[in-house]
N, C-alpha and C. Protein backbone atom coordinates (compact mmCIF):
# COMPACT_ATOMS: atom_id res chain seq x y z
N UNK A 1 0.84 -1.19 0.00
CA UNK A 1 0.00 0.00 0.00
C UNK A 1 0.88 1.25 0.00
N UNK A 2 0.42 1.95 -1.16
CA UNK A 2 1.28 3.54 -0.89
C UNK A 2 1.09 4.66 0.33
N UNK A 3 1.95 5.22 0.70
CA UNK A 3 1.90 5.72 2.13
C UNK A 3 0.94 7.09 1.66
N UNK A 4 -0.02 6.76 2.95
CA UNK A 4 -1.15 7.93 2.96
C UNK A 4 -0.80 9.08 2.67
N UNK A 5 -1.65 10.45 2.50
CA UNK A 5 -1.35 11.24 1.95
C UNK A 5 -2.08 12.13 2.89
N UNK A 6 -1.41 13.58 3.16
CA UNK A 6 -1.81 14.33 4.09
C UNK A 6 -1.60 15.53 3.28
N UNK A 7 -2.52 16.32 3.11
CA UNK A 7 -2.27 17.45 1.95
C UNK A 7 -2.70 18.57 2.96
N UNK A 8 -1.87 19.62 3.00
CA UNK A 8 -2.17 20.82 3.61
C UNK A 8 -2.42 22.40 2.42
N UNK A 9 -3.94 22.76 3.10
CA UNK A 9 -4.18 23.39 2.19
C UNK A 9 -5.20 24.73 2.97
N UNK A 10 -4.92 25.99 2.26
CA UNK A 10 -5.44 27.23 2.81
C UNK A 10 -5.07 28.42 1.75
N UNK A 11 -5.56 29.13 1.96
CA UNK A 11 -5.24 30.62 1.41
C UNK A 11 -3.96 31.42 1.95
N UNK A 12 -3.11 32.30 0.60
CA UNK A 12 -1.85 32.44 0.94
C UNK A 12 -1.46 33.12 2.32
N UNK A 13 -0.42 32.80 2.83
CA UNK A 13 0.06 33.48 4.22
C UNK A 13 -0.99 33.33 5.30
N UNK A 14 -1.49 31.59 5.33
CA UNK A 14 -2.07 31.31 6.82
C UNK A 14 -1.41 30.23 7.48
N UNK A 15 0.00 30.05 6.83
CA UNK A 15 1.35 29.45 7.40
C UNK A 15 1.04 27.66 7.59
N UNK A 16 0.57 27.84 6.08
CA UNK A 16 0.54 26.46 5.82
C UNK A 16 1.64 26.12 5.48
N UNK A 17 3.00 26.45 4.57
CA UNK A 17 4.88 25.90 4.46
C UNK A 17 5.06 26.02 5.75
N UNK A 18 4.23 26.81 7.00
CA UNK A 18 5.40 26.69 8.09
C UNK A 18 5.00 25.26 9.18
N UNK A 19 3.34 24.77 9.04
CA UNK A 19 2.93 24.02 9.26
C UNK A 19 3.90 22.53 8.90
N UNK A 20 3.74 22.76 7.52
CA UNK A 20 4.49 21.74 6.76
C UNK A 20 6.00 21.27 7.23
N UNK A 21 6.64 22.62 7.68
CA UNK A 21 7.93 22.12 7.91
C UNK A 21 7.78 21.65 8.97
N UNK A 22 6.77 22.30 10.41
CA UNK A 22 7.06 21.34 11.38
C UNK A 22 6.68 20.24 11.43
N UNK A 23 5.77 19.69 10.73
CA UNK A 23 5.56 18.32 10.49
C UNK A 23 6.55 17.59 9.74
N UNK A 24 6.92 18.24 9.13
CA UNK A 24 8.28 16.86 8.32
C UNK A 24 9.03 17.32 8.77
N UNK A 25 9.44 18.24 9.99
CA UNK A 25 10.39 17.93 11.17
C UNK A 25 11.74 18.55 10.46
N UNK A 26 11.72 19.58 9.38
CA UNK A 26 12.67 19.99 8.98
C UNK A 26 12.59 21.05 7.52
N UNK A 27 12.94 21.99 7.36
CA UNK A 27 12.91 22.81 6.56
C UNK A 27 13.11 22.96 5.21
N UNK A 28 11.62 22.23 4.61
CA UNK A 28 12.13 21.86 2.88
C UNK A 28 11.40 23.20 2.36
N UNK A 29 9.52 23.47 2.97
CA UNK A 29 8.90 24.36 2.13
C UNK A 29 9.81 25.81 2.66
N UNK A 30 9.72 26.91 1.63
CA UNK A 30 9.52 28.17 1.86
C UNK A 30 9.13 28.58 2.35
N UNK A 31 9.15 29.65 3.53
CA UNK A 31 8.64 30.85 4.10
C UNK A 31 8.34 31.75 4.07
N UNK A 32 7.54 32.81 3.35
CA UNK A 32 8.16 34.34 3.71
C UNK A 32 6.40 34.87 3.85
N UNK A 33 6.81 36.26 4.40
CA UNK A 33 5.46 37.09 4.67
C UNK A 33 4.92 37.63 3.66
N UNK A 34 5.34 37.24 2.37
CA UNK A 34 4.87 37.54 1.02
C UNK A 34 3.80 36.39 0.80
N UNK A 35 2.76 37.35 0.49
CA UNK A 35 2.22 35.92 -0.45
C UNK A 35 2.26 35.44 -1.47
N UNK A 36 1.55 34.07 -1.37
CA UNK A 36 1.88 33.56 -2.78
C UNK A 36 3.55 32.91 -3.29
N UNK A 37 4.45 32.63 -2.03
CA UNK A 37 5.39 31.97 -2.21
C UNK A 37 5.42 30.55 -2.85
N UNK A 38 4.49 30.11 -2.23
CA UNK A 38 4.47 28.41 -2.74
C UNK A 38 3.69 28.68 -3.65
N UNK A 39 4.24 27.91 -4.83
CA UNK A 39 3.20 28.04 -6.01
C UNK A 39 2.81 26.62 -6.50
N UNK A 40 4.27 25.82 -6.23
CA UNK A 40 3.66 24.30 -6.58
C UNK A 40 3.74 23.37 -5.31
N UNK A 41 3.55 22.23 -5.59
CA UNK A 41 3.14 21.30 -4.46
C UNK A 41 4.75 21.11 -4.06
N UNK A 42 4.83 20.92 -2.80
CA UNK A 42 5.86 20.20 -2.12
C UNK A 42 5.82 19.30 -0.91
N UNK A 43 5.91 17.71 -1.45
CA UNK A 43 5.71 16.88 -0.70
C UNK A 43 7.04 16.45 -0.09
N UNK A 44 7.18 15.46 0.93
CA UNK A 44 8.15 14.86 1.82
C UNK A 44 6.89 13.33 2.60
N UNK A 45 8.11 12.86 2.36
CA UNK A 45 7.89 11.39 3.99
C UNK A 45 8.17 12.16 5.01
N UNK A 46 7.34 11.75 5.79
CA UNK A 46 7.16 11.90 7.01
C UNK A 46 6.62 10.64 7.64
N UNK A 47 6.75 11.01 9.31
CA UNK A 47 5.88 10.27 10.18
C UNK A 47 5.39 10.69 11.16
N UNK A 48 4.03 10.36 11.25
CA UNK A 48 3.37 11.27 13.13
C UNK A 48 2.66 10.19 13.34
N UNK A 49 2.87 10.28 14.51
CA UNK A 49 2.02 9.34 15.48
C UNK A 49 2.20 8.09 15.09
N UNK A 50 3.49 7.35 14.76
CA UNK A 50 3.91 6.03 14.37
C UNK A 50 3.64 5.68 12.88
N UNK A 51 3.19 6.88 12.32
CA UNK A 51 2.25 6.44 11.34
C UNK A 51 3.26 7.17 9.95
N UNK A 52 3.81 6.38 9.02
CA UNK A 52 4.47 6.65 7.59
C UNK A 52 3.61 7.61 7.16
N UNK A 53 3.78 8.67 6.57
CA UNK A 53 2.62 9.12 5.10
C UNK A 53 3.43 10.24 4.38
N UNK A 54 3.09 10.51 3.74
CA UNK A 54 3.59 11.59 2.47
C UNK A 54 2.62 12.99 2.40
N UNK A 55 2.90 14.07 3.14
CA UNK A 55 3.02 15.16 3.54
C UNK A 55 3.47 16.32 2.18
N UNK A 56 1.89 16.75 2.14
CA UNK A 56 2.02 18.22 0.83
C UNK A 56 1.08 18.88 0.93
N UNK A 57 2.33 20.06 0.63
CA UNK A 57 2.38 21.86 0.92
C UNK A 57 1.73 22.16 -0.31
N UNK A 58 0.38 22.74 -0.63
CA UNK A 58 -0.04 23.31 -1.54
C UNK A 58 -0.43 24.45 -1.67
N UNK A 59 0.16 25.20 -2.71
CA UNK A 59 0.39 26.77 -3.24
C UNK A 59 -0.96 27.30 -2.40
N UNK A 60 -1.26 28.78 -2.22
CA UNK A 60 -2.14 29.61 -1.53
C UNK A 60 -3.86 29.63 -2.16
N UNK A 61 -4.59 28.92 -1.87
CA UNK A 61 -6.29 29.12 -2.70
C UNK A 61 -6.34 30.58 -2.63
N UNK A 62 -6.46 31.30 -3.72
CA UNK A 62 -6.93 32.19 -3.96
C UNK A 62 -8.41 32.53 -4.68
N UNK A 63 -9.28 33.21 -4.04
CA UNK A 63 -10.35 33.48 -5.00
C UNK A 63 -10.60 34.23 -6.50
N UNK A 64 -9.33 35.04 -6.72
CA UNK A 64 -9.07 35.44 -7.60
C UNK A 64 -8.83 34.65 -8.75
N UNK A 65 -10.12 34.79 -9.75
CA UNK A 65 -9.50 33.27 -10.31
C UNK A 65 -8.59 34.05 -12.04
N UNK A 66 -8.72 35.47 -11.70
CA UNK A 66 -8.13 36.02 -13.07
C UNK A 66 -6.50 34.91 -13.06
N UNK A 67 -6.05 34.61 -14.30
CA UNK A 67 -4.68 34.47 -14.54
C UNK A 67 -4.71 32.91 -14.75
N UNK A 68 -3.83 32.42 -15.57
CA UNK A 68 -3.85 30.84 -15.48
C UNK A 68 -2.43 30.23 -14.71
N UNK A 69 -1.51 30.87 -13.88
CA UNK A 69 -1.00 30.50 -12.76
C UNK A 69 -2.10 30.41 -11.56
N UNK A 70 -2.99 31.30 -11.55
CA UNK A 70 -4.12 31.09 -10.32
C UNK A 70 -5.19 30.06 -10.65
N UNK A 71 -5.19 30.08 -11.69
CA UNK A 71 -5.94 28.52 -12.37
C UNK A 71 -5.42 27.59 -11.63
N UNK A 72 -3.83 27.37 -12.38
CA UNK A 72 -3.36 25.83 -11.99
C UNK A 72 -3.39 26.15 -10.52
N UNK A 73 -3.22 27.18 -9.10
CA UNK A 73 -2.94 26.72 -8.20
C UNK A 73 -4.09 26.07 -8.15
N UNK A 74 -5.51 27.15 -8.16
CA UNK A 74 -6.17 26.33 -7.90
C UNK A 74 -6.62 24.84 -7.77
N UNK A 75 -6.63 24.47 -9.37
CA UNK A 75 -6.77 23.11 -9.58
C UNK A 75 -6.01 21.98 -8.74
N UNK A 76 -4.45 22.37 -8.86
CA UNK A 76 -3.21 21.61 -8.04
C UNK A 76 -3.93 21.69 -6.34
N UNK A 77 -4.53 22.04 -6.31
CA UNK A 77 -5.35 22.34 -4.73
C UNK A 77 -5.94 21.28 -4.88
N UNK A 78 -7.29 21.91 -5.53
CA UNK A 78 -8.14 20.45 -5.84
C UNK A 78 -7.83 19.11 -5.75
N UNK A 79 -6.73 19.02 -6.72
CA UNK A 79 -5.97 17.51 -7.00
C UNK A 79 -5.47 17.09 -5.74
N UNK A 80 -5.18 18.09 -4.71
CA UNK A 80 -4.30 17.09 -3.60
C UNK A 80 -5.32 17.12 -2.36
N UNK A 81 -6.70 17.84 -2.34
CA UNK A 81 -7.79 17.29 -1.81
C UNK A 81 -8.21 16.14 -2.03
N UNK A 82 -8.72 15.97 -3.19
CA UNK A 82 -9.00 14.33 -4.02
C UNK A 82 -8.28 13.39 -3.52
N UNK A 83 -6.90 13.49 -3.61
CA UNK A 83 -5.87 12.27 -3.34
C UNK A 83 -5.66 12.02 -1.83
N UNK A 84 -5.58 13.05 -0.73
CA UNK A 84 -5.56 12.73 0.04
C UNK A 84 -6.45 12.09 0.88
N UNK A 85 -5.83 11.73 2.17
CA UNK A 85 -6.41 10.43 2.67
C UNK A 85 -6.84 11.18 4.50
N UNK A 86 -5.88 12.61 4.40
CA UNK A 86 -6.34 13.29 5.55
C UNK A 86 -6.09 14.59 4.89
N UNK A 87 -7.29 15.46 5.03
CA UNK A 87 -6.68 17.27 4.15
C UNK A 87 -7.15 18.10 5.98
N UNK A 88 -5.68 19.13 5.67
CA UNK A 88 -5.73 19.96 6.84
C UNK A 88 -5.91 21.30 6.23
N UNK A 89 -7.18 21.88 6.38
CA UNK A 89 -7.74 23.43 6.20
C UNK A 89 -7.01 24.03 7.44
N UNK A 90 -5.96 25.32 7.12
CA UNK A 90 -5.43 25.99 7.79
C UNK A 90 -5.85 27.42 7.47
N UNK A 91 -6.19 28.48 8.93
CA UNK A 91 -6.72 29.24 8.57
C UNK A 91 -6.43 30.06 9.35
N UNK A 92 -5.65 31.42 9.01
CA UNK A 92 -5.29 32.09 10.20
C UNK A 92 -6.08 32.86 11.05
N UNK A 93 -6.35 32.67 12.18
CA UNK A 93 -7.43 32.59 13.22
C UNK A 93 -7.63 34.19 13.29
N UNK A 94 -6.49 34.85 12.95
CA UNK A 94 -6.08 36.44 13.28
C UNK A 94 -7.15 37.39 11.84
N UNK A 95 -7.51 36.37 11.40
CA UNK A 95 -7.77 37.03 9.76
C UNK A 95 -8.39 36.08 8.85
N UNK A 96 -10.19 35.91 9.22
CA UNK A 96 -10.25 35.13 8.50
C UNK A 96 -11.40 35.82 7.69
N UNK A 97 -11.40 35.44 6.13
CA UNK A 97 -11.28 36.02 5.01
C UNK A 97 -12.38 35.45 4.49
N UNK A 98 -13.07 35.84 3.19
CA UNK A 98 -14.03 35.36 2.30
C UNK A 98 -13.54 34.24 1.35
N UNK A 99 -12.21 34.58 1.17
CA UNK A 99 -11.34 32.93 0.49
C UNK A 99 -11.72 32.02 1.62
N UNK A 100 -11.19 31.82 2.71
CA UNK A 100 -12.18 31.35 3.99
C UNK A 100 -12.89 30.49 3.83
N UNK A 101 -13.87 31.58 2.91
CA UNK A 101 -15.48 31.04 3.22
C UNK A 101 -15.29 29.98 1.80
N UNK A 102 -14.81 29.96 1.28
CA UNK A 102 -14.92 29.85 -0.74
C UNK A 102 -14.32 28.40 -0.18
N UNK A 103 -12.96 28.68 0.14
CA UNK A 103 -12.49 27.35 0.25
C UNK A 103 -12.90 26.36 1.20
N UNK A 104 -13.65 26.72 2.29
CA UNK A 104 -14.70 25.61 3.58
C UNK A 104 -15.60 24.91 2.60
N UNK A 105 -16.41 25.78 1.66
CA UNK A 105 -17.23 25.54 0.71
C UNK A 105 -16.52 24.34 -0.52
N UNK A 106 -15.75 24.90 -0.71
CA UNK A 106 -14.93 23.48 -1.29
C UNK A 106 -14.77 22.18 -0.76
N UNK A 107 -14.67 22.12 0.49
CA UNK A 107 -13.67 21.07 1.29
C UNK A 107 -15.21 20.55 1.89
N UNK A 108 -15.93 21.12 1.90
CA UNK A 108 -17.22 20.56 2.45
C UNK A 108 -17.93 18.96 2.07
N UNK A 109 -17.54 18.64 0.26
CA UNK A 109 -17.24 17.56 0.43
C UNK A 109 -16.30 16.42 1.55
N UNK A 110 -15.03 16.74 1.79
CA UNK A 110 -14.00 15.62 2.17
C UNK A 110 -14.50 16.13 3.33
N UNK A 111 -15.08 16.65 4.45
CA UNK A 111 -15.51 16.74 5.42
C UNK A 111 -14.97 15.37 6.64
N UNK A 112 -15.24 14.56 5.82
CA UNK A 112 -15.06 13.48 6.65
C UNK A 112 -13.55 13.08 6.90
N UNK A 113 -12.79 13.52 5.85
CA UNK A 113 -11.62 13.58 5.83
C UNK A 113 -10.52 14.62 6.34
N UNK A 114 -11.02 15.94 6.99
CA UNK A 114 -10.60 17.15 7.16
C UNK A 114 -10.53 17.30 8.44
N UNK A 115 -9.30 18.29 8.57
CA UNK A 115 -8.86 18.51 9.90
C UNK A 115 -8.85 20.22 9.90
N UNK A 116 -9.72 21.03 10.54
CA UNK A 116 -9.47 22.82 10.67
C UNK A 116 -8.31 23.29 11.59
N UNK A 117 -7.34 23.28 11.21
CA UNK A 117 -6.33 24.07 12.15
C UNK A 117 -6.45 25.76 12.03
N UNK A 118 -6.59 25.98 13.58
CA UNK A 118 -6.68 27.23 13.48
C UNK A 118 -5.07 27.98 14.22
N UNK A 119 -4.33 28.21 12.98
CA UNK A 119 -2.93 28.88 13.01
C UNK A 119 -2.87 29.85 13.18
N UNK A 120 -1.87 30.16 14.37
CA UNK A 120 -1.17 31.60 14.82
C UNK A 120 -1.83 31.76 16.35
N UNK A 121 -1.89 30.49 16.90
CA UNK A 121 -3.02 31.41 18.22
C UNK A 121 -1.51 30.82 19.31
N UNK A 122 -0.98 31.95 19.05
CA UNK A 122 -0.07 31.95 20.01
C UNK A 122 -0.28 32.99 21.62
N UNK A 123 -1.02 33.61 21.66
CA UNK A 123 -1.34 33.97 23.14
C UNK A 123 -3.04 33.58 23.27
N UNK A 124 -3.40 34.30 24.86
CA UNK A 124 -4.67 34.25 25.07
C UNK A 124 -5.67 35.11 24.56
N UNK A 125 -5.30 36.33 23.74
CA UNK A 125 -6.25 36.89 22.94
C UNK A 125 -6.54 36.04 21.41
N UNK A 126 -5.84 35.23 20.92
CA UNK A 126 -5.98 34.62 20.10
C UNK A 126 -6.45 33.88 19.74
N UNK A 127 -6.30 32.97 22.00
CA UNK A 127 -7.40 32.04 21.72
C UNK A 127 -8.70 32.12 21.56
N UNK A 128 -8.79 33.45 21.80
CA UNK A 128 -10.47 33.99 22.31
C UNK A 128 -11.04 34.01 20.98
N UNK A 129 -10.46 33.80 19.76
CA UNK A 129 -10.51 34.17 18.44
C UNK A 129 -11.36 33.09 17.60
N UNK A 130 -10.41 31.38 18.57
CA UNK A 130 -10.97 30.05 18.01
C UNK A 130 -12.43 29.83 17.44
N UNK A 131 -12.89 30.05 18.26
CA UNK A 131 -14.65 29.88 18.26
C UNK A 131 -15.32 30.41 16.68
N UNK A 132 -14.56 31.47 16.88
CA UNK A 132 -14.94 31.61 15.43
C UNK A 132 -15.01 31.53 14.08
N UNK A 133 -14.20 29.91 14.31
CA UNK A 133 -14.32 29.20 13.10
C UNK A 133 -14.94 27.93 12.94
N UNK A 134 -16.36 28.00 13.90
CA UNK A 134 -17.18 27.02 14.20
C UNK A 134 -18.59 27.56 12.84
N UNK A 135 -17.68 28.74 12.40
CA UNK A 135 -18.70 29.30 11.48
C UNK A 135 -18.79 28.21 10.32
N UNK A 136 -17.32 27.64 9.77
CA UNK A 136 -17.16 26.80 8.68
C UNK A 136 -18.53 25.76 8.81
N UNK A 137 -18.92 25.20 9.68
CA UNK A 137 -19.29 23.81 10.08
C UNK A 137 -18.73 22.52 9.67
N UNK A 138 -17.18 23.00 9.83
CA UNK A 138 -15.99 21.85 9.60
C UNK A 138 -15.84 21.22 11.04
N UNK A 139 -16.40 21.09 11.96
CA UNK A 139 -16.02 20.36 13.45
C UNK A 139 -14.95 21.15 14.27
N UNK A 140 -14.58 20.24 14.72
CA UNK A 140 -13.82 21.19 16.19
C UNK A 140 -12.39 21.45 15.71
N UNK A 141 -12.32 23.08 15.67
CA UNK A 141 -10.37 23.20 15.05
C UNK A 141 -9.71 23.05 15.72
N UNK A 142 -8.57 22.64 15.61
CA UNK A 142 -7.08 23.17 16.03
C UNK A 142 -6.13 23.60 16.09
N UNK A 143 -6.01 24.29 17.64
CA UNK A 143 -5.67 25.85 17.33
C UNK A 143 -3.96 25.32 17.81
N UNK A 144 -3.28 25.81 16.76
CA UNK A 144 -1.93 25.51 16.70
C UNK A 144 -1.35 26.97 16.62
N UNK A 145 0.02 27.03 16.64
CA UNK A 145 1.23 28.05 16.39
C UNK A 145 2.20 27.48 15.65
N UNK A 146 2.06 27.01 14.08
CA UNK A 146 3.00 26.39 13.61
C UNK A 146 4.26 26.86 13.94
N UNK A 147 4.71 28.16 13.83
CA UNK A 147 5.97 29.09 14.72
C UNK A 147 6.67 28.76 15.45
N UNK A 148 5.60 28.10 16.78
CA UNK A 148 6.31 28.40 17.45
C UNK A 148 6.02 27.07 18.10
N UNK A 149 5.54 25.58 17.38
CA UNK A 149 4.92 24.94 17.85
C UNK A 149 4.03 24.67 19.07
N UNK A 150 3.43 25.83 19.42
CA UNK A 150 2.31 24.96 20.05
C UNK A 150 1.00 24.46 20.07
N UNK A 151 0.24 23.53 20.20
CA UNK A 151 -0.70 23.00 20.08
C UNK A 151 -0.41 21.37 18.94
N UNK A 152 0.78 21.38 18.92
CA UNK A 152 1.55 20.53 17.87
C UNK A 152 0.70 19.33 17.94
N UNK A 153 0.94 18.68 19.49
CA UNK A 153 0.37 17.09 19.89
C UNK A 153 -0.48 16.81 19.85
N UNK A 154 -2.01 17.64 20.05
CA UNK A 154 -3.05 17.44 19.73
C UNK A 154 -3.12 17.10 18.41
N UNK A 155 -2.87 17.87 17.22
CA UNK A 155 -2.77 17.85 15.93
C UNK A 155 -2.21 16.76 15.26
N UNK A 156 -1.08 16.72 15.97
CA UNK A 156 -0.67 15.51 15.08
C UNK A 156 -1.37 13.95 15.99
N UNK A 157 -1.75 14.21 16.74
CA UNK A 157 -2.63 13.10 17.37
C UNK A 157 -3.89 12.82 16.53
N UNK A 158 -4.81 13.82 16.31
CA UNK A 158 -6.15 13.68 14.89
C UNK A 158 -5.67 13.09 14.34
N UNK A 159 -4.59 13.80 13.30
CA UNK A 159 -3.93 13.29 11.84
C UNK A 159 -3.76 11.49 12.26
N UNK A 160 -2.92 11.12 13.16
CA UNK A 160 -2.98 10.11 13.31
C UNK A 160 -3.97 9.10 13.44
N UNK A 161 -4.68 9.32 14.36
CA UNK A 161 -6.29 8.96 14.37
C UNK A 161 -6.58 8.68 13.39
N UNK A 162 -6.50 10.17 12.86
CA UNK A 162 -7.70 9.65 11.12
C UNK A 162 -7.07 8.39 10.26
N UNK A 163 -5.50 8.75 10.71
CA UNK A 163 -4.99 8.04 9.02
C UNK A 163 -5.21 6.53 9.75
N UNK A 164 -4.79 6.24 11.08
CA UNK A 164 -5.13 4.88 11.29
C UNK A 164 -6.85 3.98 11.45
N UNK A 165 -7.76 5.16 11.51
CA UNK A 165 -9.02 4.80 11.43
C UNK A 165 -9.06 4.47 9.77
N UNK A 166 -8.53 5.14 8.83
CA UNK A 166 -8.75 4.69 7.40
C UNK A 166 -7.64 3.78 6.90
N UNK A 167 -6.66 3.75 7.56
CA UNK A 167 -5.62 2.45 6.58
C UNK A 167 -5.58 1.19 7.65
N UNK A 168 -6.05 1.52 8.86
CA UNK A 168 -5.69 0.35 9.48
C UNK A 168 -4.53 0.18 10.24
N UNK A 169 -3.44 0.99 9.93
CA UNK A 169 -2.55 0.96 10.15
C UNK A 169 -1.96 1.69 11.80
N UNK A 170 -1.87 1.44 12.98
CA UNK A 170 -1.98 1.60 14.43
C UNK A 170 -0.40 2.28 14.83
N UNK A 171 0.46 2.21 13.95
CA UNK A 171 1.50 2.92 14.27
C UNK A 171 2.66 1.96 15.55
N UNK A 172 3.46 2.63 16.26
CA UNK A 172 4.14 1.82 17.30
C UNK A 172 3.23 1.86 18.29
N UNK A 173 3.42 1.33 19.32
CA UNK A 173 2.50 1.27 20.48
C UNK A 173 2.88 2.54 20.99
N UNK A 174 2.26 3.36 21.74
CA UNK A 174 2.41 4.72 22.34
C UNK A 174 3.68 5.75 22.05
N UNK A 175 3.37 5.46 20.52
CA UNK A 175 4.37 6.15 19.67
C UNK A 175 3.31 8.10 19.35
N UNK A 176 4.58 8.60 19.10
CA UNK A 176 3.81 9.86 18.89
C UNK A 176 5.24 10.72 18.27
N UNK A 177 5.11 11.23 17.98
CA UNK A 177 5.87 13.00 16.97
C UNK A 177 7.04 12.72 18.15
N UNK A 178 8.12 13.16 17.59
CA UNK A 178 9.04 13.83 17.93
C UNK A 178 8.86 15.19 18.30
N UNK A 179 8.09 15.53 16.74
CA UNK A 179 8.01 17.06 16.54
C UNK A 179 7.20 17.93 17.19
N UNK A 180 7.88 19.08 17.71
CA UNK A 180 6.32 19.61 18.41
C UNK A 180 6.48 21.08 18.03
């Protein structure tokens, strides 16, 4: 069996490459406070929660659909919703947007498959922020600080969950992330 697929996906600069790197535990995607850095997919092996899978960074959903670079991100979005086997909607909790709304509306299919991280809630005004992405009716988020990792273990605990509720696959015995 090919190793599951965990596709991370959001609108530009809600620190989905920075998500990405802390999950594959090392610095492949790009960073910057520009948007629109990642333009194509960038996958890696990884492992969380005992569990193998193949981990990808996909370019920024934009609603803007002028241009056929904003085409293909789009689509390349699409495609790694479809394929994956767990998709993480990341959404920065500080700023959330009508792309937001466009892309919940997308993902509303894989529902069953989706995880809402709500990124950047690094103090207690931030957290006060969470709740309000109960608007999606994507289930209960999680509120992470890819930055600065915190909220890491919870997160990668779901991901795990899910991928072993769908492959079967249980990981080491009270195995979990390195990464946090």
């Amino acid at each position: 069996m090919d190793e599951p697929r965990v596709a991370i996906v959001g609108r530009p600069n809600v620190g989905k490459s920075t998500l990405f790197n802390r999950l594959a535990g090392r610095r492949k995607s790009i960073t910057a406070s520009t948007p629109g850095v990642t333009r194509d997919e960038v996958d890696e092996r990884a492992e969380i929660g005992g569990v193998p899978l193949r981990l990808v960074d996909t370019g920024g959903f934009t609603a803007d659909a002028g241009g056929e670079l904003i085409s293909r991100i789009r689509e390349r979005c699409r495609d790694a919703v479809r394929t994956a086997e767990v998709v993480l909607f990341v959404v920065d909790v500080t700023e959330i947007s009508g792309e937001d709304e466009e892309l919940a509306e997308m993902l509303r299919p894989a529902e069953d498959r989706l995880l809402l991280v709500a990124n950047k809630v690094d103090n207690e005004k931030r957290e006060l922020l969470v709740p309000d992405l109960y608007r999606f009716g994507l289930g209960d988020p999680y509120p992470v600080s890819a930055e600065h990792g915190i909220g890491m273990r919870d997160l990668e605990e779901a991901i795990a969950g899910r991928l072993s509720a769908l492959t079967g696959y249980a990981g080491a015995p009270g195995s979990s992330s390195s990464r946090r």
